[in-house]
Protein backbone atom coordinates (compact mmCIF):
# COMPACT_ATOMS: atom_id res chain seq x y z
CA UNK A 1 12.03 10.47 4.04
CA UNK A 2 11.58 6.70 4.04
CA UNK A 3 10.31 4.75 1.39
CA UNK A 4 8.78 1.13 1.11
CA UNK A 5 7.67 -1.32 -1.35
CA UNK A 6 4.76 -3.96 -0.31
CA UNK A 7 3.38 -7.54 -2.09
CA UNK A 8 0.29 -8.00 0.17
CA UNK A 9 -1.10 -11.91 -0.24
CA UNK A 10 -4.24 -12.90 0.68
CA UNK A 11 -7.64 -12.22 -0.12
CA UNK A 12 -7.06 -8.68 -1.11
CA UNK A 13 -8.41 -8.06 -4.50
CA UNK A 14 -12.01 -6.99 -5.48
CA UNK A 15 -12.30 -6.13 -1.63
CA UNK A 16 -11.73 -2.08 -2.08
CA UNK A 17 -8.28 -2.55 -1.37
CA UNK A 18 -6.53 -0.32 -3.33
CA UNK A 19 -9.02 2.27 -3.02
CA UNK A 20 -9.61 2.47 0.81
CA UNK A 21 -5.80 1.93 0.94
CA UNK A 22 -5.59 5.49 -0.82
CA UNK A 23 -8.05 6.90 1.50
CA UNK A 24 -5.83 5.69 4.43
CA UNK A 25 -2.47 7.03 2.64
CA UNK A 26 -4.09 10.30 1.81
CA UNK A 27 -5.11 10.51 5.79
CA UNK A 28 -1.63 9.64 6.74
CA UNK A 29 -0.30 12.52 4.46
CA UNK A 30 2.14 9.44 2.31
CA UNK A 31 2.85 9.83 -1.26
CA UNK A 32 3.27 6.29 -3.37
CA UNK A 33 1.12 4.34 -5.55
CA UNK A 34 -1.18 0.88 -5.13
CA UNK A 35 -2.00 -1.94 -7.97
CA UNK A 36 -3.45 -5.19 -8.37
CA UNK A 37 -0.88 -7.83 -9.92
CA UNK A 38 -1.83 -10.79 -11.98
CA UNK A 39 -1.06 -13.01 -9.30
CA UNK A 40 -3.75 -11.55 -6.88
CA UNK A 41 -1.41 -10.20 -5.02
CA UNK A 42 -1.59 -6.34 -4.42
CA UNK A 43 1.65 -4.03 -4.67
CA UNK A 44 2.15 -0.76 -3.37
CA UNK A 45 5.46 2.05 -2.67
CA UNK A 46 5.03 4.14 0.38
CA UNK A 47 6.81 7.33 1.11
CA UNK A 48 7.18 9.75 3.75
CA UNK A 49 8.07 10.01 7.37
CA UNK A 50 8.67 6.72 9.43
CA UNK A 51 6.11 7.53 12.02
CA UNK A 52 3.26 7.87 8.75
CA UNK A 53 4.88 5.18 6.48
CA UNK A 54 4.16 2.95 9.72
CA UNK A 55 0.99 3.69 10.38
CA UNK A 56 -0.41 2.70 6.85
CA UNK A 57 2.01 -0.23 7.15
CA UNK A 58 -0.05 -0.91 10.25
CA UNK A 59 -3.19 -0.81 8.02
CA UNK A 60 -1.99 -2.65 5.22
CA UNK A 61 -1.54 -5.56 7.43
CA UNK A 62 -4.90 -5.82 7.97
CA UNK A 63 -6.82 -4.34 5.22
CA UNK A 64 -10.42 -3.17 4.73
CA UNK A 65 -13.48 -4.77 6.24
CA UNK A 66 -13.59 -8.17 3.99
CA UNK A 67 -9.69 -8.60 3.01
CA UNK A 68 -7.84 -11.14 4.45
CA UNK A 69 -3.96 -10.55 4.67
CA UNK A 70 -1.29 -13.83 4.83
CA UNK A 71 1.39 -11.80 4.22
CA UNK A 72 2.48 -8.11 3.91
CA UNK A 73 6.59 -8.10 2.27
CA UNK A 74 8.03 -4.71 2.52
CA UNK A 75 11.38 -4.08 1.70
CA UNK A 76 13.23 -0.81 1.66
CA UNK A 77 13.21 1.50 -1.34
CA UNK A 78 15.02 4.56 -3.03
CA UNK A 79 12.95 7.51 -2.32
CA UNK A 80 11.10 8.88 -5.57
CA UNK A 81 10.01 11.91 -4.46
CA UNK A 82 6.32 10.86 -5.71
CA UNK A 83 3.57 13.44 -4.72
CA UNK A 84 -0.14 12.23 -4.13
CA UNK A 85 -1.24 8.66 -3.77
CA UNK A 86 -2.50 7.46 -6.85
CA UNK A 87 -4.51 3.76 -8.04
CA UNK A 88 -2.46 2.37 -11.06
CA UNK A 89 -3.61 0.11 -13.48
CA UNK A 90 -3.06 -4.12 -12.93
CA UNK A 91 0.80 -5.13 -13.80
């Protein structure tokens, strides 16, 4: 089980973002969250396999039709266990 944390800069708010990012995580069979931050950034924790937690790395790094991504940070995290993909609120 691997687990990631991503701050995605660019132009990636009021693009569908977070929501097609949840499409793509509940493709890839990944648990974790997504949410806008105040600084127009968008963060997101990815879990599960490294093969799957790549492949929607992959896709974060280039986002839906009408994003632009700068910069994708992931760092390693402590697994959470988490179960589904879910869109949280702006923090």
């Amino acid at each position: 089980m691997r687990s990631v944390h991503v701050i995605v800069e660019g132009d990636v708010q009021g693009v569908g973002y977070r929501y097609t990012l949840r499409l793509e995580a509940d493709r890839a069979g990944v648990a974790g969250w997504v949410r806008n931050r105040l600084d127009g950034s968008v963060e997101a924790v990815i879990e599960g396999t490294d093969d799957r937690v790549d492949d929607v790395l992959a896709w974060m790094a280039e986002g839906p039709p009408g994003a632009r991504v700068d910069r994708a940070r992931v760092t390693d995290a402590d697994p959470a266990q988490l179960s589904g993909f879910e869109v949280r609120d702006t923090a």
